[in-house]
Protein backbone atom coordinates (compact mmCIF):
# COMPACT_ATOMS: atom_id res chain seq x y z
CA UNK A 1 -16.02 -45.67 17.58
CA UNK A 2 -15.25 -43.81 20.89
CA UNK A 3 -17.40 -44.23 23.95
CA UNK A 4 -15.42 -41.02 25.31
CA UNK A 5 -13.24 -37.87 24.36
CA UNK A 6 -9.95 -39.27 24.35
CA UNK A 7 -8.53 -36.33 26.47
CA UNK A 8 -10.31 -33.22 28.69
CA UNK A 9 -8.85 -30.62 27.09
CA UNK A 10 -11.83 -28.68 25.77
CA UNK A 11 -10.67 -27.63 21.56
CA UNK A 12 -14.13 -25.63 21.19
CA UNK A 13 -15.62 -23.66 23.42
CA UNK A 14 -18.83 -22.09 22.41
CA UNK A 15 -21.04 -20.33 25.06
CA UNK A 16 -24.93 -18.74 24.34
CA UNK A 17 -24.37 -18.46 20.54
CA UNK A 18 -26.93 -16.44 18.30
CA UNK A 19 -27.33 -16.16 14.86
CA UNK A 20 -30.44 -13.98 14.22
CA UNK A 21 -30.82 -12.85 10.12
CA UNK A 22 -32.62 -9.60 10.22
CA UNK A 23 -35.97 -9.24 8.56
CA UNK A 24 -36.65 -6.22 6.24
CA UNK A 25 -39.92 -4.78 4.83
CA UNK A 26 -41.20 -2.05 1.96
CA UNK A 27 -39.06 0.27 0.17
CA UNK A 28 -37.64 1.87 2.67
CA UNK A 29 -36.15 -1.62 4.42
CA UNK A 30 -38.05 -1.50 7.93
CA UNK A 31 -36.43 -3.89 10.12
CA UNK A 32 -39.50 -5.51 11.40
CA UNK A 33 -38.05 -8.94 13.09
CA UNK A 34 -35.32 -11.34 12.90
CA UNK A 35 -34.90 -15.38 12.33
CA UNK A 36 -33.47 -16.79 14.96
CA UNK A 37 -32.16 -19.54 13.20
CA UNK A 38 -29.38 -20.24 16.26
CA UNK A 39 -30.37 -18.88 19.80
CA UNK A 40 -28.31 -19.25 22.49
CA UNK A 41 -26.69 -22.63 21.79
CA UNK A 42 -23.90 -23.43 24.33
CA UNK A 43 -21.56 -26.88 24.17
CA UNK A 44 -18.03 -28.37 24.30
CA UNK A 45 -16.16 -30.18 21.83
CA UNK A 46 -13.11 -32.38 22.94
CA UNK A 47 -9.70 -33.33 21.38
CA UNK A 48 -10.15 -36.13 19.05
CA UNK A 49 -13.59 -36.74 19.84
CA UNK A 50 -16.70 -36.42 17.69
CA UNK A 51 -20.16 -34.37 18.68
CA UNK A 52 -23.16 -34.86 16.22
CA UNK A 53 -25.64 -32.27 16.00
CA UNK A 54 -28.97 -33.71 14.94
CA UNK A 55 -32.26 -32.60 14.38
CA UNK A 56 -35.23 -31.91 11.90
CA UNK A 57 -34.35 -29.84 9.10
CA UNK A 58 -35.01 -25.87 9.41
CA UNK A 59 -33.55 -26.57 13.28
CA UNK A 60 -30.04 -24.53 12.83
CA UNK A 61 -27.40 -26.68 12.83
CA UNK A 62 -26.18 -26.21 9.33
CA UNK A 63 -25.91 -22.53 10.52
CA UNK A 64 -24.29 -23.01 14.13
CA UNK A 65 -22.00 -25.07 12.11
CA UNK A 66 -21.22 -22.34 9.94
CA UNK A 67 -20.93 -19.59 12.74
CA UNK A 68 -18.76 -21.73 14.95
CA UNK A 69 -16.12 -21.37 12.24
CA UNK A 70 -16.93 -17.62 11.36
CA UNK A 71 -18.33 -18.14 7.88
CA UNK A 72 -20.72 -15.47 9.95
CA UNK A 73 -20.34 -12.83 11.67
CA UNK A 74 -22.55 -13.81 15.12
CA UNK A 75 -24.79 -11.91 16.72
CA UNK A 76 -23.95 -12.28 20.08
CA UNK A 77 -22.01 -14.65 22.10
CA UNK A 78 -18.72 -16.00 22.29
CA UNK A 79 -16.93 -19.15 20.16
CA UNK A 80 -13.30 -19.95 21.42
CA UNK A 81 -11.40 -22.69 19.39
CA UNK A 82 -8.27 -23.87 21.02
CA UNK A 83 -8.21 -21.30 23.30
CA UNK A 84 -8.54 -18.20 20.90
CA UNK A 85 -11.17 -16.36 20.71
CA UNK A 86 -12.95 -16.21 17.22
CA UNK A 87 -16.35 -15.25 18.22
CA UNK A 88 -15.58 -11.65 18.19
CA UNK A 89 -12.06 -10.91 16.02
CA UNK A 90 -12.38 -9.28 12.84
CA UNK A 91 -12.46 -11.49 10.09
CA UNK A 92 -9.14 -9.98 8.60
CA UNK A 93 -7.58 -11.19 11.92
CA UNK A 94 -8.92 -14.68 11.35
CA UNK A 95 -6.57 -15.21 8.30
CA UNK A 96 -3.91 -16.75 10.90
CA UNK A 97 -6.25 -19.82 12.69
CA UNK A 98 -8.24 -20.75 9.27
CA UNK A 99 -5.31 -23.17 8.63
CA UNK A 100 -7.00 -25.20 12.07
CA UNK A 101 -10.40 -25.13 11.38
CA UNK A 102 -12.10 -26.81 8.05
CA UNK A 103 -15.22 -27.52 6.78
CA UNK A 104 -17.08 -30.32 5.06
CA UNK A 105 -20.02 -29.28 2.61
CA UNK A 106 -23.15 -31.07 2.21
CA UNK A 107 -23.25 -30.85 -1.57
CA UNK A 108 -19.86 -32.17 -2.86
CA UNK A 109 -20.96 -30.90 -6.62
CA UNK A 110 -21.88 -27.20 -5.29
CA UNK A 111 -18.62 -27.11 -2.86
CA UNK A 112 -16.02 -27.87 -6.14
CA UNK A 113 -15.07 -25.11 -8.68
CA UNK A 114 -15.97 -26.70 -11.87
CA UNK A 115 -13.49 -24.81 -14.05
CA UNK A 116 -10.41 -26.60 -11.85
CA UNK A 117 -9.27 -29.75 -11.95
CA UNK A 118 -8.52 -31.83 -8.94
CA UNK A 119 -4.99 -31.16 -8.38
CA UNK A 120 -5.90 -27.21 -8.44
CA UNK A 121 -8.80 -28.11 -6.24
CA UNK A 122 -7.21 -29.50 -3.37
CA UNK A 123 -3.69 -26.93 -4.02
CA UNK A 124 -5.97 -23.67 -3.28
CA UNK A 125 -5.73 -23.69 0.08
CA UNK A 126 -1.89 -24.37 -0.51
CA UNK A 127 -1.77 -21.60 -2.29
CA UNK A 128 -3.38 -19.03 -0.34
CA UNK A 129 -1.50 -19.84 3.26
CA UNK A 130 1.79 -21.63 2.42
CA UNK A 131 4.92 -20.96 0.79
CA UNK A 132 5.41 -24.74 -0.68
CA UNK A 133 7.37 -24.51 -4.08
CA UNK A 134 5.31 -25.81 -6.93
CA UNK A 135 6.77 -29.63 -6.79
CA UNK A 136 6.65 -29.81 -3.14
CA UNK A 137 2.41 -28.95 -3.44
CA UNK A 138 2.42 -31.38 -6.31
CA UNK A 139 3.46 -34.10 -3.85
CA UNK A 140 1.43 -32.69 -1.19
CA UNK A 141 -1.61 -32.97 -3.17
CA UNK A 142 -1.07 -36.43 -4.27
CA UNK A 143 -0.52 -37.87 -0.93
CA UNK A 144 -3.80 -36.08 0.13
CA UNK A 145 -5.42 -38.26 -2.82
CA UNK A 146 -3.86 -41.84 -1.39
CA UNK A 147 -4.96 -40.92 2.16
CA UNK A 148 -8.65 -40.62 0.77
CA UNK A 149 -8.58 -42.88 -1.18
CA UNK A 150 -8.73 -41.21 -4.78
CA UNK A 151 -6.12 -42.65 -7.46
CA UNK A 152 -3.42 -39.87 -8.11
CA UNK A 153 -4.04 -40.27 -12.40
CA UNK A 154 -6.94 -38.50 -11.34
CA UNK A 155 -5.45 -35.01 -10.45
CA UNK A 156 -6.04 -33.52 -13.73
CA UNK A 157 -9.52 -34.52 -13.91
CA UNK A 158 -12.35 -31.91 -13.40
CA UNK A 159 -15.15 -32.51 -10.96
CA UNK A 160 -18.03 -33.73 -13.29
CA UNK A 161 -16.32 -36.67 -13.75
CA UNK A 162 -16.74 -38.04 -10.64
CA UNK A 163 -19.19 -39.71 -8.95
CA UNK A 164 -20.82 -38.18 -5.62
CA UNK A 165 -19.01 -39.92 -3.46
CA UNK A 166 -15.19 -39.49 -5.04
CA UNK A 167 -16.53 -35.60 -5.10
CA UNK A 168 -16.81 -36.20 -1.29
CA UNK A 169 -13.61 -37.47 -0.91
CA UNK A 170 -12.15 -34.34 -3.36
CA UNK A 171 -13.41 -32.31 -0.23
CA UNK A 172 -12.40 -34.04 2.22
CA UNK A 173 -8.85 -33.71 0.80
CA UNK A 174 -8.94 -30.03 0.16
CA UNK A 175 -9.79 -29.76 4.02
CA UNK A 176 -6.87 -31.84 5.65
CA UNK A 177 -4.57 -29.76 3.28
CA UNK A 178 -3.57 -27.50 5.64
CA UNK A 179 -3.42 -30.35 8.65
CA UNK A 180 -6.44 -28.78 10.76
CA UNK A 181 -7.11 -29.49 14.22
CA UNK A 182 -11.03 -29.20 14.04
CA UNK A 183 -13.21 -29.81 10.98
CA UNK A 184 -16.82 -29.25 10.89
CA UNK A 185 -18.90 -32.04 8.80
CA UNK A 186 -22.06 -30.22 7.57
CA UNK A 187 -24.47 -33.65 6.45
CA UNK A 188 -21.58 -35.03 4.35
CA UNK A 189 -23.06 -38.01 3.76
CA UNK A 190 -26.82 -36.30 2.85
CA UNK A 191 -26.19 -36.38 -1.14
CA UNK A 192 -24.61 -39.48 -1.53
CA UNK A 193 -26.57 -42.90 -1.99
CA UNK A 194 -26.52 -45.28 0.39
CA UNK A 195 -24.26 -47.91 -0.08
CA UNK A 196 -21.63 -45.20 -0.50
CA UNK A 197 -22.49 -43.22 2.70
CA UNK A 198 -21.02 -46.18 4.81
CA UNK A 199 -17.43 -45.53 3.17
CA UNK A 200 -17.40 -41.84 3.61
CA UNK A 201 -17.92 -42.23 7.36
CA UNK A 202 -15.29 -45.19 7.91
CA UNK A 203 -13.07 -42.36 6.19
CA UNK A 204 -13.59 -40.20 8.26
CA UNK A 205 -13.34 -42.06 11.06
CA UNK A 206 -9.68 -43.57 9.96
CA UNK A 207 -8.89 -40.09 8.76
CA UNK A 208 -9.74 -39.05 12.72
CA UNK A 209 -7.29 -42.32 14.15
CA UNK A 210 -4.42 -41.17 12.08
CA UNK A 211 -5.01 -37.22 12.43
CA UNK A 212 -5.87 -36.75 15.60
CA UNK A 213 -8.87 -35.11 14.07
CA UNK A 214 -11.87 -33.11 15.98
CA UNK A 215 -15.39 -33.23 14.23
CA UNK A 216 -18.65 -31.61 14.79
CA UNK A 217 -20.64 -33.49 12.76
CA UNK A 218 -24.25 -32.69 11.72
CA UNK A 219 -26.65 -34.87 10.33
CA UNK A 220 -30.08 -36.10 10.33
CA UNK A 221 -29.46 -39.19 9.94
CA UNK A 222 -29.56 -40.61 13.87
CA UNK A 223 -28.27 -44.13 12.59
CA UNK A 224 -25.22 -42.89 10.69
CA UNK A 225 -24.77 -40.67 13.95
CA UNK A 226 -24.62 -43.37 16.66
CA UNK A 227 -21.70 -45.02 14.46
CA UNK A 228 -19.53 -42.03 14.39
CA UNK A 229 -20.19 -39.69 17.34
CA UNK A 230 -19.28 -39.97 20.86
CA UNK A 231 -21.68 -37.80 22.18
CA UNK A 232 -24.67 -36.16 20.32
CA UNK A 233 -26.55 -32.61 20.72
CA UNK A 234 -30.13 -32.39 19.86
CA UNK A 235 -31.34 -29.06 18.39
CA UNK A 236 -34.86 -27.72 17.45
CA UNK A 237 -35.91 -24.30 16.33
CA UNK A 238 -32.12 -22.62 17.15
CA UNK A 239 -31.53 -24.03 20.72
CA UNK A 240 -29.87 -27.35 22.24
CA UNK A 241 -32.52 -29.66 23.81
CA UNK A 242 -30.20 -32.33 25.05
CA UNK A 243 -26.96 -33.24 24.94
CA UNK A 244 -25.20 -36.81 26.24
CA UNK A 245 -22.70 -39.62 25.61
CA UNK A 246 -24.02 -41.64 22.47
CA UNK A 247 -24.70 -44.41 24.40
CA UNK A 248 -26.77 -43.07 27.18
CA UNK A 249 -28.91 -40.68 24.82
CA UNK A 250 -29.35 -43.86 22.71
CA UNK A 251 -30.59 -45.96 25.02
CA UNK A 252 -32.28 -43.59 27.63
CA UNK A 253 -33.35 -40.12 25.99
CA UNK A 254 -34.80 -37.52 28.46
CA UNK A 255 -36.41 -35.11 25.96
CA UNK A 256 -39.55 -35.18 24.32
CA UNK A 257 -38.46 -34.11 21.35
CA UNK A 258 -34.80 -36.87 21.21
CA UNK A 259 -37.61 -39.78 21.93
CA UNK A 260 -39.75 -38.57 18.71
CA UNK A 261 -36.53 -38.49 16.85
CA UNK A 262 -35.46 -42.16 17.99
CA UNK A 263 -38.62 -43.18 17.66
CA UNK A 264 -38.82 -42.49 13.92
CA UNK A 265 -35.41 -44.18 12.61
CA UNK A 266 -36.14 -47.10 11.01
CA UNK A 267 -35.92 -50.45 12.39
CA UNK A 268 -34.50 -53.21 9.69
CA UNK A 269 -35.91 -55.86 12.20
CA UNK A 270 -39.30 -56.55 11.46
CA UNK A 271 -40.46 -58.06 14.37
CA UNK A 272 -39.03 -55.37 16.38
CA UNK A 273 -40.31 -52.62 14.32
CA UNK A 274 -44.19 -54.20 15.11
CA UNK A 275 -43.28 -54.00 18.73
CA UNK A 276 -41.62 -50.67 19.06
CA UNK A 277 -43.98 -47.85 20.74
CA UNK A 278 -43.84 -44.69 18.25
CA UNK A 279 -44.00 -41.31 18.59
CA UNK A 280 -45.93 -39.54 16.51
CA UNK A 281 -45.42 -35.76 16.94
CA UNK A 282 -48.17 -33.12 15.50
CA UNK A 283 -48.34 -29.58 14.21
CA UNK A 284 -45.85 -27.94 12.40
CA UNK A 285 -42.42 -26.51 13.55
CA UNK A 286 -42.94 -23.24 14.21
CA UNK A 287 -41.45 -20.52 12.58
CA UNK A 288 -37.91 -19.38 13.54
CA UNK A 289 -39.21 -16.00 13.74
CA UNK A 290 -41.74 -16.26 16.01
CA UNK A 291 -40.98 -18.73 18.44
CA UNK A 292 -43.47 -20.09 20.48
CA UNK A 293 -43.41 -18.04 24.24
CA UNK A 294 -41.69 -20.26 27.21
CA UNK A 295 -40.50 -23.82 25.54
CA UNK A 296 -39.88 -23.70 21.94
CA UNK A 297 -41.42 -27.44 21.77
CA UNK A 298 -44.36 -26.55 23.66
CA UNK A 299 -46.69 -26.98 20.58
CA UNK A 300 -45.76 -30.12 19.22
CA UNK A 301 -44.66 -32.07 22.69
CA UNK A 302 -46.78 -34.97 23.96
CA UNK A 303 -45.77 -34.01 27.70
CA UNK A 304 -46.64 -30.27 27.59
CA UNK A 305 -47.54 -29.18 30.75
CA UNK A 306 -49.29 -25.62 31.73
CA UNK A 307 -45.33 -23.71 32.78
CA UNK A 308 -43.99 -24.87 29.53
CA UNK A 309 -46.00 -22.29 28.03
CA UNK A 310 -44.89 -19.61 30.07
CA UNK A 311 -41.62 -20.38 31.40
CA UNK A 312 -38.61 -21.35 29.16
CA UNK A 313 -36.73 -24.29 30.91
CA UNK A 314 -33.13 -24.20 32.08
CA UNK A 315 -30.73 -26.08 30.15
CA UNK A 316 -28.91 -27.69 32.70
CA UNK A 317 -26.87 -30.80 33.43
CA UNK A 318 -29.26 -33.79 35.31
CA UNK A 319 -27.22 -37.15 34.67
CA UNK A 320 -23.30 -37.09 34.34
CA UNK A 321 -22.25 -35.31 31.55
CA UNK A 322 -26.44 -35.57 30.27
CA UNK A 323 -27.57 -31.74 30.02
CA UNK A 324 -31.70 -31.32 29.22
CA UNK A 325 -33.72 -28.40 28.98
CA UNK A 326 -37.01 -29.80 30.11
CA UNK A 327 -39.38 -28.46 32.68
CA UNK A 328 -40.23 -32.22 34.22
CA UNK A 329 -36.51 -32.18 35.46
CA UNK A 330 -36.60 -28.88 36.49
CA UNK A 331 -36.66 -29.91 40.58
CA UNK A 332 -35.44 -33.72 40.44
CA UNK A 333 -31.65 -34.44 41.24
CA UNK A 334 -32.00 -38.24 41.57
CA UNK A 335 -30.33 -40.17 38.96
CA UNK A 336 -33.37 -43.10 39.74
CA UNK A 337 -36.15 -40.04 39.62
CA UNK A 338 -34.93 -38.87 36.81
CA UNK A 339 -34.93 -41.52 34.88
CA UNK A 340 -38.48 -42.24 36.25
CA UNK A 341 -39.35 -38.99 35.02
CA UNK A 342 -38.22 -40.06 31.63
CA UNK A 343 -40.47 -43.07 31.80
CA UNK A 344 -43.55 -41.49 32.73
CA UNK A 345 -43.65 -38.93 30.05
């Protein structure tokens, strides 16, 4: 667990990022709207460190994921990862820096060809960007399989005879193949069961230790979050909310909506759970498509006042290295007022 990026050098740079999907009507295909399922989403992500993304699900982040490494092409903005811009090349140009930049899927059953075995699995992307002789990605492969922890008389096996965890791992492998700098984790832990979710993340975290790795890793699951990240974005309805250091979001949210969210992980300690004060938010999210005017939250949030409803607020950093985009901050530079800000809402 890291309490801080191990280094300032800044591996992703991603500044006002939208994804919109258009919407089309009749038989004739009027364009009539879009869903904004990612609007204007700015952050940093560190060498060697790890930012969760978090948030209910419909919020974007499975998509910002996705655009961040160009599985898109964006609608507007600009994604530079380690120094190169990506945002904007042509895909055909991308061919080059795909070797750096990996994904994990949620689903490890829907993410693994069927029809190939293991050993053919976790060779593709061998195949398609190196010029390793046959033997030399047979061994390649294998040591991938000891470094997750999968036995090597495996390799000829095919992916329905594994569990949902060892399919997990499978992936996992296939994307340190071609010894990325930056992987994106999209929920990899959301299929598994429980007791096996634990030994996916210490992977990944020893996996990080010996790599050097860089993760953005999105989840829902706040607990599993606080373990592995060391600092964690909040999204809802396509924008970031808040964004600190896992500790101080923890233990001091500023948002509305990141206190609902803490509020609402479960609390194995009875006695505490009795004496924890709960937020309950109400209303539905609203619909990507038609966002609400001014604050996105402005429907649901217990601390709605009359501007959030006409004036969106500025994302903007309050605390060290703690960014909020909340109108009751909007005037207060006071670490102490801030926080009593917080307290009052």
């Amino acid at each position: 667990m890291f309490d801080a990026p191990k280094t300032d050098t800044k591996l992703v740079e991603v500044r006002d990022l939208k994804m919109h999907f258009p919407i089309y009507t009749g038989v004739f295909r009027r364009h009539t709207g879009d869903v904004k399922a990612v609007d204007g989403v700015s952050f940093d992500i560190y060498e060697g460190e790890t930012l969760g993304l978090v948030g209910e699900s419909g919020c974007g982040k499975s998509t910002c994921g996705r655009a961040v490494l160009r599985l898109y092409d964006i609608t507007d903005g600009s994604v530079k990862i380690d120094g190169t811009e990506i945002g904007r090349t042509p895909q055909g140009a991308l061919r080059g820096k795909r070797p750096t930049m990996q994904m994990v899927f949620q689903d490890p059953q829907a993410s693994l060809n069927p029809r190939m075995t293991v050993q053919a699995i976790i060779q593709e992307p061998l195949d398609e960007h190196t010029s390793l002789s046959k033997e030399e990605k047979r061994e390649k492969v294998l040591a991938l399989m000891d470094q997750v922890g999968l036995n090597r008389k495996f390799a000829g096996r095919y992916p329905h005879a594994f569990s949902g965890g060892q399919r997990q791992r499978i992936g996992i492998a296939r994307a340190l193949a071609l010894n990325p700098k930056f992987i994106v984790c999209d929920e990899p832990i959301a299929a598994l069961d429980v007791s096996i979710q634990a030994q996916v993340v210490n992977l990944l975290e020893d996996l990080q230790q010996e790599f050097g790795l860089t993760y953005l890793f999105i989840s829902h699951d706040l607990s599993m979050v606080r373990h592995i990240a060391t600092r964690v974005a909040v999204m809802y309805l396509g924008k970031i909310v808040e964004l600190a250091p896992r500790e101080a979001l923890y233990a001091a949210p500023l948002h509305p909506y990141t206190k609902a969210l803490l509020s609402a992980v479960p609390e194995p300690d009875p006695d505490l759970h009795d004496t924890m004060e709960r937020t309950i938010l109400t209303g539905d999210v609203p619909s990507p498509s038609n966002p609400p005017k001014g604050c996105n939250f402005c429907t649901r949030c217990p601390a709605v006042m009359d501007i959030c409803k006409r004036q969106e607020p500025e994302y903007r950093e309050v605390l060290p290295g703690q960014f909020v985009a909340c109108h009751h901050y909007n005037d207060i530079t006071d670490a102490d007022a801030i926080r009593a800000a917080s307290e009052a809402q």
